[in-house]
C-alpha atoms as a PDB file:
ATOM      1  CA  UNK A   1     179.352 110.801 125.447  1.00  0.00           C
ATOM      2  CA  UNK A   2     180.058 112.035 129.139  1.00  0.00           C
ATOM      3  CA  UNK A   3     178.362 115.053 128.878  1.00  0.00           C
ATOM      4  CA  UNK A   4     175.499 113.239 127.021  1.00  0.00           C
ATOM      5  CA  UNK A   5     174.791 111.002 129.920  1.00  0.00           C
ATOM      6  CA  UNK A   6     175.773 114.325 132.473  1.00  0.00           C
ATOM      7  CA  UNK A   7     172.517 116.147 130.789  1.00  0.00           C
ATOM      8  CA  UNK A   8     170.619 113.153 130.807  1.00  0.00           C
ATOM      9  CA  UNK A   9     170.594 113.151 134.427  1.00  0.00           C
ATOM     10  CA  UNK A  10     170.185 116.611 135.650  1.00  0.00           C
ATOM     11  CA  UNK A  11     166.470 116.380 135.169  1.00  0.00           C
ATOM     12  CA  UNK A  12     166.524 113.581 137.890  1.00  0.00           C
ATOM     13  CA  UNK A  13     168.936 115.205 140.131  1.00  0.00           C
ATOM     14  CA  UNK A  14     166.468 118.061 139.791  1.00  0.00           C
ATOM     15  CA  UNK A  15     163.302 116.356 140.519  1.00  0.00           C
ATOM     16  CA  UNK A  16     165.278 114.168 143.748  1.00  0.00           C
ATOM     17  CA  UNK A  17     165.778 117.395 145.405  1.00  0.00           C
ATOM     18  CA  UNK A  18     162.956 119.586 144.903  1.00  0.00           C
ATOM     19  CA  UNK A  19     164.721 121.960 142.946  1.00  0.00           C
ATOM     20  CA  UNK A  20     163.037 124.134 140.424  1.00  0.00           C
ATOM     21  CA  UNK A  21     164.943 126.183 137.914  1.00  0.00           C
ATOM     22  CA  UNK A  22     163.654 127.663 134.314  1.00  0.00           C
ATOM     23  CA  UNK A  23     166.744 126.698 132.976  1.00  0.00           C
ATOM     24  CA  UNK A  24     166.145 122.770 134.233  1.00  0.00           C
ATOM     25  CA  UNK A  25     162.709 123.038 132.928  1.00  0.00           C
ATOM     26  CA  UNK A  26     163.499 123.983 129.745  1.00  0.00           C
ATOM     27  CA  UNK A  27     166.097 120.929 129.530  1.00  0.00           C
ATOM     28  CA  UNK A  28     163.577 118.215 130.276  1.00  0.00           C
ATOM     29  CA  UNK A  29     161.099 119.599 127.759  1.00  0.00           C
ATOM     30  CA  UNK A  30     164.017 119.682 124.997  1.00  0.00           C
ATOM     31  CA  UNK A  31     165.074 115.976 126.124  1.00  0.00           C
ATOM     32  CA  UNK A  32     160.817 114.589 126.109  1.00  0.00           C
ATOM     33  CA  UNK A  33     161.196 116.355 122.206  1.00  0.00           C
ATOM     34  CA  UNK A  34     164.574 114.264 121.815  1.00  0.00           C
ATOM     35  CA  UNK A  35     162.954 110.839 123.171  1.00  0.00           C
ATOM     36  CA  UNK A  36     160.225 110.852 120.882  1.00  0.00           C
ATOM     37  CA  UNK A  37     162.166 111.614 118.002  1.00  0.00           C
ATOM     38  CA  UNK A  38     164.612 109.003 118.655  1.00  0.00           C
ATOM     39  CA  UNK A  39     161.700 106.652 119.152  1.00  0.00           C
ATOM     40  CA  UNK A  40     160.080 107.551 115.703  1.00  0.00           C
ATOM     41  CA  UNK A  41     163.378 107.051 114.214  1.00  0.00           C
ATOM     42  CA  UNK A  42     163.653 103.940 115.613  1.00  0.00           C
ATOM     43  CA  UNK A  43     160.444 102.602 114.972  1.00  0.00           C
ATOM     44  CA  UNK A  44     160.570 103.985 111.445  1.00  0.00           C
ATOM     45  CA  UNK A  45     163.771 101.829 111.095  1.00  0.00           C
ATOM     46  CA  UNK A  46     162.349  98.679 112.220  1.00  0.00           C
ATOM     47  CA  UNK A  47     159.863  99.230 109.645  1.00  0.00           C
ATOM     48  CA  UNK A  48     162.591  99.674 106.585  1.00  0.00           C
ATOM     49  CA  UNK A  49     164.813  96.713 108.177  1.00  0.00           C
ATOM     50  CA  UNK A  50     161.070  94.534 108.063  1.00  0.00           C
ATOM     51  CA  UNK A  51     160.853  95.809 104.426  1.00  0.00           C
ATOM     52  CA  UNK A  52     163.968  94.702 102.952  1.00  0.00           C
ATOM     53  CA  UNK A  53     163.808  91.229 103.961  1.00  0.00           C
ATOM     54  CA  UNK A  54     163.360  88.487 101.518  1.00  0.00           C
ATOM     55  CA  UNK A  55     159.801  87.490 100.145  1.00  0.00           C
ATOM     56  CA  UNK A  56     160.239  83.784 100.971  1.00  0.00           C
ATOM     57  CA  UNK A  57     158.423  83.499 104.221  1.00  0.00           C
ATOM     58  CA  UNK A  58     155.709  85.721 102.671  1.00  0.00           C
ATOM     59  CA  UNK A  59     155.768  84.004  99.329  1.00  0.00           C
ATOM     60  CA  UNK A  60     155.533  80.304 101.275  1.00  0.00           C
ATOM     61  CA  UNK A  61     152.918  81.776 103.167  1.00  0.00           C
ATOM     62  CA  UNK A  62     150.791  82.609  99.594  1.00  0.00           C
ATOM     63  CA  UNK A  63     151.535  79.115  98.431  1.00  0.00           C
ATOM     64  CA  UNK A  64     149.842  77.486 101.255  1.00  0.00           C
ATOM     65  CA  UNK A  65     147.224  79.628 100.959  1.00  0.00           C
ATOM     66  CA  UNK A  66     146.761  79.253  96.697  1.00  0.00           C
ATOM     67  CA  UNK A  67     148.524  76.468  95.739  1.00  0.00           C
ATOM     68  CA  UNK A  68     146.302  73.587  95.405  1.00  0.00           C
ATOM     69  CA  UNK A  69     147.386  70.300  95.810  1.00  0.00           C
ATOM     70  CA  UNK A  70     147.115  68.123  93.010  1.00  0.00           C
ATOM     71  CA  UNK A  71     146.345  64.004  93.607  1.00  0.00           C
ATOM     72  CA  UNK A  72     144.589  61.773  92.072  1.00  0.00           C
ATOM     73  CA  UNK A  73     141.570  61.666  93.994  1.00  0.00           C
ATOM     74  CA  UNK A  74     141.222  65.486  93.065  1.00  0.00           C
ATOM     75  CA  UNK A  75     142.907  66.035  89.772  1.00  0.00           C
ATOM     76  CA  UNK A  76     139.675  65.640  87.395  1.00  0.00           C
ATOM     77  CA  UNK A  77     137.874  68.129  89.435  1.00  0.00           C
ATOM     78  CA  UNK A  78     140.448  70.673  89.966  1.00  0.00           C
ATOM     79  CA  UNK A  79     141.497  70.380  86.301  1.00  0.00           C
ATOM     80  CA  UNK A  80     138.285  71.607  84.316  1.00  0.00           C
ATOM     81  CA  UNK A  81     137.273  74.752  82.648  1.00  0.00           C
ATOM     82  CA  UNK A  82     134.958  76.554  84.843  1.00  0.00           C
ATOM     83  CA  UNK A  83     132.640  79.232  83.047  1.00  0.00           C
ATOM     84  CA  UNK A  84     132.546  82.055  85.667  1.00  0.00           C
ATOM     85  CA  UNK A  85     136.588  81.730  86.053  1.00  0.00           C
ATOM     86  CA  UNK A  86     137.950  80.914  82.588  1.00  0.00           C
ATOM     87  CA  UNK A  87     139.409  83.833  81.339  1.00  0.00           C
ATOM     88  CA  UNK A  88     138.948  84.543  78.188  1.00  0.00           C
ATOM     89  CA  UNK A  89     137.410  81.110  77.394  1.00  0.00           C
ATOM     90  CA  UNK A  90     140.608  79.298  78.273  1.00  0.00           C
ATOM     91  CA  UNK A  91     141.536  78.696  81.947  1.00  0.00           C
ATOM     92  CA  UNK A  92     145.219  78.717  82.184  1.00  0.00           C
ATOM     93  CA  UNK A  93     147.271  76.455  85.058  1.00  0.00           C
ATOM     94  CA  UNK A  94     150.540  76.291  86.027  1.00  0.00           C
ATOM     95  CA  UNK A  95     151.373  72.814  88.167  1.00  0.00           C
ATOM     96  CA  UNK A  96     154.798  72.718  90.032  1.00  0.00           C
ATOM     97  CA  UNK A  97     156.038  69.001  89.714  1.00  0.00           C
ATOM     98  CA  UNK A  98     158.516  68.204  92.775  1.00  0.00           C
ATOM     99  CA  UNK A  99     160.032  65.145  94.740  1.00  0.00           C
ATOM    100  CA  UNK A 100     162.061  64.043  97.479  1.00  0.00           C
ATOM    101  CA  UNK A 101     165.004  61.423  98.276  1.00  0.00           C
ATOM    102  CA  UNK A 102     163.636  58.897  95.887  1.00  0.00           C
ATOM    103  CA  UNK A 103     162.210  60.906  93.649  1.00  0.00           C
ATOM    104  CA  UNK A 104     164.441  64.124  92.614  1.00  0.00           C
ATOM    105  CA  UNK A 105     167.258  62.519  94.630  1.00  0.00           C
ATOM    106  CA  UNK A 106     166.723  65.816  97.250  1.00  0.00           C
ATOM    107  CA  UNK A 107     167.788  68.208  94.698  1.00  0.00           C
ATOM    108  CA  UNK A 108     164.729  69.397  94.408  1.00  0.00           C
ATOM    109  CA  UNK A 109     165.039  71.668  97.897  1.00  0.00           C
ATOM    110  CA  UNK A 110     166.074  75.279  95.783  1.00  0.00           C
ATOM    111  CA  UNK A 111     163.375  74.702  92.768  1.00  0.00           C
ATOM    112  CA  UNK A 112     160.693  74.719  95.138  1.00  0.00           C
ATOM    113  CA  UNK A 113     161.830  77.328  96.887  1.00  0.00           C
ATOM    114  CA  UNK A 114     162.126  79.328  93.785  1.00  0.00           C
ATOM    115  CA  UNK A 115     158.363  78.038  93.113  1.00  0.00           C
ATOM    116  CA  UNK A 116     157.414  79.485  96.143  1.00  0.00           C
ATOM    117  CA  UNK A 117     158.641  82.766  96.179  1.00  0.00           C
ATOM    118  CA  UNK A 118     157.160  83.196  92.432  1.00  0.00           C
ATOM    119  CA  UNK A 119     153.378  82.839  94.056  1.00  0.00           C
ATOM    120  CA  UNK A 120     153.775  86.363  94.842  1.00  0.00           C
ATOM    121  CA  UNK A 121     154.794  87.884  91.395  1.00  0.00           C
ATOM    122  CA  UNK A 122     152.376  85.648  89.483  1.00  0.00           C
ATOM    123  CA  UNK A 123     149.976  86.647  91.619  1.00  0.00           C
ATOM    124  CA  UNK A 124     150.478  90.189  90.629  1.00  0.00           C
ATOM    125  CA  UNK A 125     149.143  89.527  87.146  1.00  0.00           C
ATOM    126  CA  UNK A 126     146.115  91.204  85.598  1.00  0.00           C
ATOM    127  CA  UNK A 127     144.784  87.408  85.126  1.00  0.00           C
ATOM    128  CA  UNK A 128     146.725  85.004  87.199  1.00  0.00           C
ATOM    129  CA  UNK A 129     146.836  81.521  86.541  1.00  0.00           C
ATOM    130  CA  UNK A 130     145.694  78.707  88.841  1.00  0.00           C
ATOM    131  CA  UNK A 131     148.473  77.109  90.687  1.00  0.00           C
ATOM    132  CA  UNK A 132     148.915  73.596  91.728  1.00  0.00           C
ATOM    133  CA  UNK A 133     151.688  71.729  93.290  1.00  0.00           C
ATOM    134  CA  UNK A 134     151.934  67.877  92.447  1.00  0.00           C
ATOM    135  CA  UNK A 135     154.845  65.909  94.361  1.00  0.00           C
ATOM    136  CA  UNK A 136     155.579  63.165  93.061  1.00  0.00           C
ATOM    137  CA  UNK A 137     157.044  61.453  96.275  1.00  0.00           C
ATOM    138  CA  UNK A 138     153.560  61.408  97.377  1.00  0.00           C
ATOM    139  CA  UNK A 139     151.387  61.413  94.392  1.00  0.00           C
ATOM    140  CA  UNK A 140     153.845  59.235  92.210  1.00  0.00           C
ATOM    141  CA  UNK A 141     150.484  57.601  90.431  1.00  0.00           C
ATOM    142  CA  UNK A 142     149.909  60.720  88.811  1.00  0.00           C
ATOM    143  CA  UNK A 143     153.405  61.538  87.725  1.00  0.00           C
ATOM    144  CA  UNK A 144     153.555  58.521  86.152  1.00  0.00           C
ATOM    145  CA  UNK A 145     150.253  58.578  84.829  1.00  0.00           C
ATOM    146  CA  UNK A 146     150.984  61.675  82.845  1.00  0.00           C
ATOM    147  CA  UNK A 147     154.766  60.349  82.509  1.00  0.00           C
ATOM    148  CA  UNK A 148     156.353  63.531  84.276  1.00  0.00           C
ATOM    149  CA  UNK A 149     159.528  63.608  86.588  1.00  0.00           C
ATOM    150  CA  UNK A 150     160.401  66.477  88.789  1.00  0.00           C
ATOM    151  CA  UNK A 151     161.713  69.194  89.001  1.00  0.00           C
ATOM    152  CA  UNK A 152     159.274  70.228  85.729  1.00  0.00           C
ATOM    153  CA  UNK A 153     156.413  73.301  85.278  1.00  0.00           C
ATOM    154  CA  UNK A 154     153.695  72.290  83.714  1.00  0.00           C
ATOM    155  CA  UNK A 155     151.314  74.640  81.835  1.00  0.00           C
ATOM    156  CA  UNK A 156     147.852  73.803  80.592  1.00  0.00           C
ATOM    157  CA  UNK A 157     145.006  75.487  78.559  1.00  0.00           C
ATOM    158  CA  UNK A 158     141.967  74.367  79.438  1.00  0.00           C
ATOM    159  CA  UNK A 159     139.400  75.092  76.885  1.00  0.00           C
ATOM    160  CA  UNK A 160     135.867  75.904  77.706  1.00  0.00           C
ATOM    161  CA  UNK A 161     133.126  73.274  75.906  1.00  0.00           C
ATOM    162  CA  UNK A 162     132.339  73.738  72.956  1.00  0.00           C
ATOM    163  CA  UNK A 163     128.426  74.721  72.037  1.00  0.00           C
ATOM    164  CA  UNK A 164     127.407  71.050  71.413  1.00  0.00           C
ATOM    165  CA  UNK A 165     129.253  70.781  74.549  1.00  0.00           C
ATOM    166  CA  UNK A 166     131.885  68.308  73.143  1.00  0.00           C
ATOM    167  CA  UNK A 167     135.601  68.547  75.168  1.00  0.00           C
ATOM    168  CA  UNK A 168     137.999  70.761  72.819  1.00  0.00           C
ATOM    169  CA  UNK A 169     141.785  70.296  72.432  1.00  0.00           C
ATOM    170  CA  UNK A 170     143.779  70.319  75.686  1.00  0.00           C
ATOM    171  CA  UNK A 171     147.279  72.649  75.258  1.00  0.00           C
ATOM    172  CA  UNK A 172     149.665  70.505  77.625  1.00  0.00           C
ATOM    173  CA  UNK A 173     152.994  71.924  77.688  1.00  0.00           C
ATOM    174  CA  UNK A 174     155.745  70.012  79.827  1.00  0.00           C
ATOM    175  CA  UNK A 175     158.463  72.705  80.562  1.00  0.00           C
ATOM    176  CA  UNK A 176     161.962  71.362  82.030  1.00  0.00           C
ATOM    177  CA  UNK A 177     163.285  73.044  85.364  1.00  0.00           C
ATOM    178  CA  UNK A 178     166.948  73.189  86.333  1.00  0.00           C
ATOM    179  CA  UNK A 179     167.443  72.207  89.958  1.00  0.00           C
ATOM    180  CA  UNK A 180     170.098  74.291  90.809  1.00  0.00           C
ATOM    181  CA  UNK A 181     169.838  77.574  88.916  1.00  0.00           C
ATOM    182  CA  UNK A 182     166.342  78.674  88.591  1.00  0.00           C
ATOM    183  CA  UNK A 183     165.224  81.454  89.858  1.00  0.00           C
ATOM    184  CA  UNK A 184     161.679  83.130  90.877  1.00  0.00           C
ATOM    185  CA  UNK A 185     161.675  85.675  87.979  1.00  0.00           C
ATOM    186  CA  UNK A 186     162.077  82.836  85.676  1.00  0.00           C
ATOM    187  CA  UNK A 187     159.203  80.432  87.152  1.00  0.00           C
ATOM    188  CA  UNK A 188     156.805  83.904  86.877  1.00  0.00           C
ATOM    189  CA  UNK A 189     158.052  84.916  83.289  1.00  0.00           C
ATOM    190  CA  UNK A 190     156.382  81.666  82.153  1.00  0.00           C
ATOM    191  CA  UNK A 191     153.185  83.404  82.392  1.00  0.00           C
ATOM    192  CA  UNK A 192     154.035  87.329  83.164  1.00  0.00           C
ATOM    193  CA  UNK A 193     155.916  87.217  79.836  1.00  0.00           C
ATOM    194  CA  UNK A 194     154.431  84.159  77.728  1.00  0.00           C
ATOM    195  CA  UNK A 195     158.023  81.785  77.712  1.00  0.00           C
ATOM    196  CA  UNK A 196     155.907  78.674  77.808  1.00  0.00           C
ATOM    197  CA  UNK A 197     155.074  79.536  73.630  1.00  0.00           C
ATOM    198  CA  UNK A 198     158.988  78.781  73.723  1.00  0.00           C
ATOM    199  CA  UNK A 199     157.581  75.376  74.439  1.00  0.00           C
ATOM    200  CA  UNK A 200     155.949  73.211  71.756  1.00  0.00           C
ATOM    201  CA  UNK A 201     152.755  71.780  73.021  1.00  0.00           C
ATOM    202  CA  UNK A 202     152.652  68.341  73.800  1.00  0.00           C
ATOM    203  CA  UNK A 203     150.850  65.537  71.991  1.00  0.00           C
ATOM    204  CA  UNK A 204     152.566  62.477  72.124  1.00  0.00           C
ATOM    205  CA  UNK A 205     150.496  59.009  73.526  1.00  0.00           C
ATOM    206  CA  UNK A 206     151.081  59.930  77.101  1.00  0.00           C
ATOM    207  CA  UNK A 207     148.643  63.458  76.906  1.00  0.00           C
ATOM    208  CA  UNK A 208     146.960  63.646  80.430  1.00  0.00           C
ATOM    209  CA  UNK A 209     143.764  64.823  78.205  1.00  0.00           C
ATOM    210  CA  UNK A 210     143.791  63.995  75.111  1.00  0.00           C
ATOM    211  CA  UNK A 211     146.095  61.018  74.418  1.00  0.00           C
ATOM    212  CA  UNK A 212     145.180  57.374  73.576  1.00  0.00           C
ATOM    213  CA  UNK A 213     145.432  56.284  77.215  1.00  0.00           C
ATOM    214  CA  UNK A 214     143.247  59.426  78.812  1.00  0.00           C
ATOM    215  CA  UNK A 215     140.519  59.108  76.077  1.00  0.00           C
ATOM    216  CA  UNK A 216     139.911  55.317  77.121  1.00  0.00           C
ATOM    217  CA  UNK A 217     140.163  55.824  80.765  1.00  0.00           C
ATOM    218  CA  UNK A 218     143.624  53.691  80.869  1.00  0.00           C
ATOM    219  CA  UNK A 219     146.177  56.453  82.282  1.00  0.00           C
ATOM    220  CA  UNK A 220     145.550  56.338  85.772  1.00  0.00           C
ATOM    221  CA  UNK A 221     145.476  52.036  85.748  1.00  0.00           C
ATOM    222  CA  UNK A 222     148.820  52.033  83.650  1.00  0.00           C
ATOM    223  CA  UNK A 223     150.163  54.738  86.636  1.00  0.00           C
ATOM    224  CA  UNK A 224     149.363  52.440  89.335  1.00  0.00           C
ATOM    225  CA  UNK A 225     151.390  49.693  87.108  1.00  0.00           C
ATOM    226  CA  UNK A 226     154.380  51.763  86.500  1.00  0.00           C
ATOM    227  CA  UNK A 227     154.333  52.633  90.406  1.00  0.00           C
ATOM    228  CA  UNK A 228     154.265  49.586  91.482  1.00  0.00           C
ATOM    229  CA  UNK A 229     157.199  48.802  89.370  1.00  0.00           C
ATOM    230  CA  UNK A 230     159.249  52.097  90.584  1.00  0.00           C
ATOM    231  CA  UNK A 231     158.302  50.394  94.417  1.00  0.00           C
ATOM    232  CA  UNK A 232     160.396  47.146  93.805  1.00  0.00           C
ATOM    233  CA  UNK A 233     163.921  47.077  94.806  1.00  0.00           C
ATOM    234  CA  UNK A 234     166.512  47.178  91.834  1.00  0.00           C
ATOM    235  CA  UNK A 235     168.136  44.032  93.899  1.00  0.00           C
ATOM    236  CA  UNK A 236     164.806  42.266  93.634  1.00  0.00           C
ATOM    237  CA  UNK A 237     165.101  42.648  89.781  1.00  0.00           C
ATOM    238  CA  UNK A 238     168.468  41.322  89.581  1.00  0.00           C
ATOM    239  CA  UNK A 239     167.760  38.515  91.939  1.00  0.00           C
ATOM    240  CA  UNK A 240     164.593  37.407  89.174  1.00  0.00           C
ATOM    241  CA  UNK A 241     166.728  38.365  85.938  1.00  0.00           C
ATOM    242  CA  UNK A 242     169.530  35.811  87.702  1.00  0.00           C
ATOM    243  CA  UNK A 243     166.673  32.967  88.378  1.00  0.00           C
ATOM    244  CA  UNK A 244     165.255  33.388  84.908  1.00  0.00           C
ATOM    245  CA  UNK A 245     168.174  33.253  83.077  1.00  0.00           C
ATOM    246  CA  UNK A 246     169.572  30.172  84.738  1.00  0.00           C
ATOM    247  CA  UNK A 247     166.052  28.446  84.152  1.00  0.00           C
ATOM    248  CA  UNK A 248     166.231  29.349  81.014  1.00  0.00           C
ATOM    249  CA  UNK A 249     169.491  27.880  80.654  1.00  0.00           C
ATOM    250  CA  UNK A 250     168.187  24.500  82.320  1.00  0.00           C
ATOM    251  CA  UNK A 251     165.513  24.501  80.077  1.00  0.00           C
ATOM    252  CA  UNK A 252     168.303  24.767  77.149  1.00  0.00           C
ATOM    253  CA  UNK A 253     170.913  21.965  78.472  1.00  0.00           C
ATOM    254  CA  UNK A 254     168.030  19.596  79.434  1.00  0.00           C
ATOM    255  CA  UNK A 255     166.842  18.450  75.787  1.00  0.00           C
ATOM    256  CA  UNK A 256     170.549  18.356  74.505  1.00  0.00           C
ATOM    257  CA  UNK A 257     171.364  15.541  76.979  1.00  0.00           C
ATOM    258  CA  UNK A 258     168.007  13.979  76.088  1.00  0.00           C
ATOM    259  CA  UNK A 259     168.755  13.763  72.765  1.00  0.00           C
ATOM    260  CA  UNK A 260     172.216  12.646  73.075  1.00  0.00           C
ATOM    261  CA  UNK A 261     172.688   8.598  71.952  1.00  0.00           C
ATOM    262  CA  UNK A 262     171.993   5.765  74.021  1.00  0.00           C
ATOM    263  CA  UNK A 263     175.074   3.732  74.986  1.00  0.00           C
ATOM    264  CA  UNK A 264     175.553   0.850  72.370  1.00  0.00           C
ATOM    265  CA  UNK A 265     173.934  -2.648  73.642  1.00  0.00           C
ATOM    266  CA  UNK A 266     176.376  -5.246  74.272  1.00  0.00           C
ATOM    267  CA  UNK A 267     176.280  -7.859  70.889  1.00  0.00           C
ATOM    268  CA  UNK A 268     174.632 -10.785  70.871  1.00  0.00           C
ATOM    269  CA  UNK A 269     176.870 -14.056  71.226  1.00  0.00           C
ATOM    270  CA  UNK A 270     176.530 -16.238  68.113  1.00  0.00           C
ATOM    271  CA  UNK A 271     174.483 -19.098  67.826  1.00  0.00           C
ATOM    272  CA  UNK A 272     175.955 -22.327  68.205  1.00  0.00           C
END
């Protein structure tokens, strides 16, 4: 290490005192060659160090960028089949349901995080899906309109119209999400690798498309009900269950005492 730093300096000592020597020029070629090799190195390492770090900044990055937002101002013109996108004939989303504190009880912090670093590998698919995020700490009409709790993927076929340009079936397929264990891969293999036909489609009365409610325009009204509901205090429920039950009970006691007999009139004295 000595002598390292010894050579090092001759070059300087050289040039400080005017002294020119073949032998001196030849080191401070040969060291010139060494200091841009070591900086190539170096730089070359930075590079591989930048390389191997994890996709989550640049994944969070793609999902501001292509994740829509999904509300319930926007979700009827997001959610159609458009004819120069739909691919082939059926335009395929995948919607992210997440929450917060009162919502997913902030567990939902690593399944969004997974969600976010899977923008990246779904978006290396021949025929990637549309993406849409819907947090239901924020949007909670909507999850309750279409009766959905986080954390949950939700994958829908979207038909194109058909030629008398009637709406076909909607494929809605509500796919469970475990907070604490899934992973990127798994969120992508949904689509990359089909898992959502592990799913059975789902028609039940609360279909966002094509159930009772949607057909007749009542989904979104009965959502505003059921989050006004979720907004009320569970103490403010006890407090009314308490009042009605002791009216109730009021109610009960007050016809009993009603109906109970008069007190007996004193008898009449007897005629004289």
């Amino acid at each position: 290490m000595r002598s390292s730093t010894l050579l090092l300096a001759l070059p300087a000592l050289a040039a400080a005192q005017g002294f020119q020597h073949p032998l001196l020029d030849q080191a401070k070629n040969w060291f010139a060659k060494a200091s841009e090799s070591v900086s190539s190195l170096v730089a070359s390492a930075t590079d591989s160090v930048a390389a191997s770090q994890p996709l989550a900044p640049v994944a969070a990055k793609l999902a501001n960028l292509n994740v829509n937002r999904l509300t319930v101002e926007n979700h009827k013109e997001l959610l159609q089949p458009g004819a120069a996108t739909a691919h082939p004939s059926i335009e395929q989303w995948l919607i992210f349901v997440t929450g917060g504190n009162k919502t997913c009880y902030g567990l939902c912090g690593a399944a969004e995080t997974a969600w976010n670093e899977s923008v990246a590998l779904l978006a290396t698919s021949r025929n990637p899906p549309n993406l849409a995020l819907l947090n239901c700490e924020t949007d909670g009409v909507l999850c309750h309109a279409w009766y959905v709790s986080p954390p949950q993927l939700l994958h829908i076929q979207l038909p194109q119209p058909l030629v008398d340009q009637t709406a076909a079936a909607t494929t809605f397929r509500a796919i469970p999400v475990n907070r604490t264990t899934i992973t990127a891969p798994q969120l992508a293999a949904v689509h990359l690798e089909e898992k959502y036909l592990e799913t059975a489609p789902y028609e039940g009365f609360w279909h966002p498309f094509d159930g009772p409610l949607a057909k007749n325009g009542l989904n979104i009204p009965f959502g505003y009900v059921l989050w006004g509901f979720s907004q009320v205090p569970s103490w403010m429920f006890m407090l009314l269950v308490s009042f009605l039950s002791r009216n109730m009970m009021s109610r009960r006691m007050g016809p009993q005492r009603a109906g109970e007999a008069p007190a007996a009139a004193p008898a009449a004295a007897p005629a004289s």
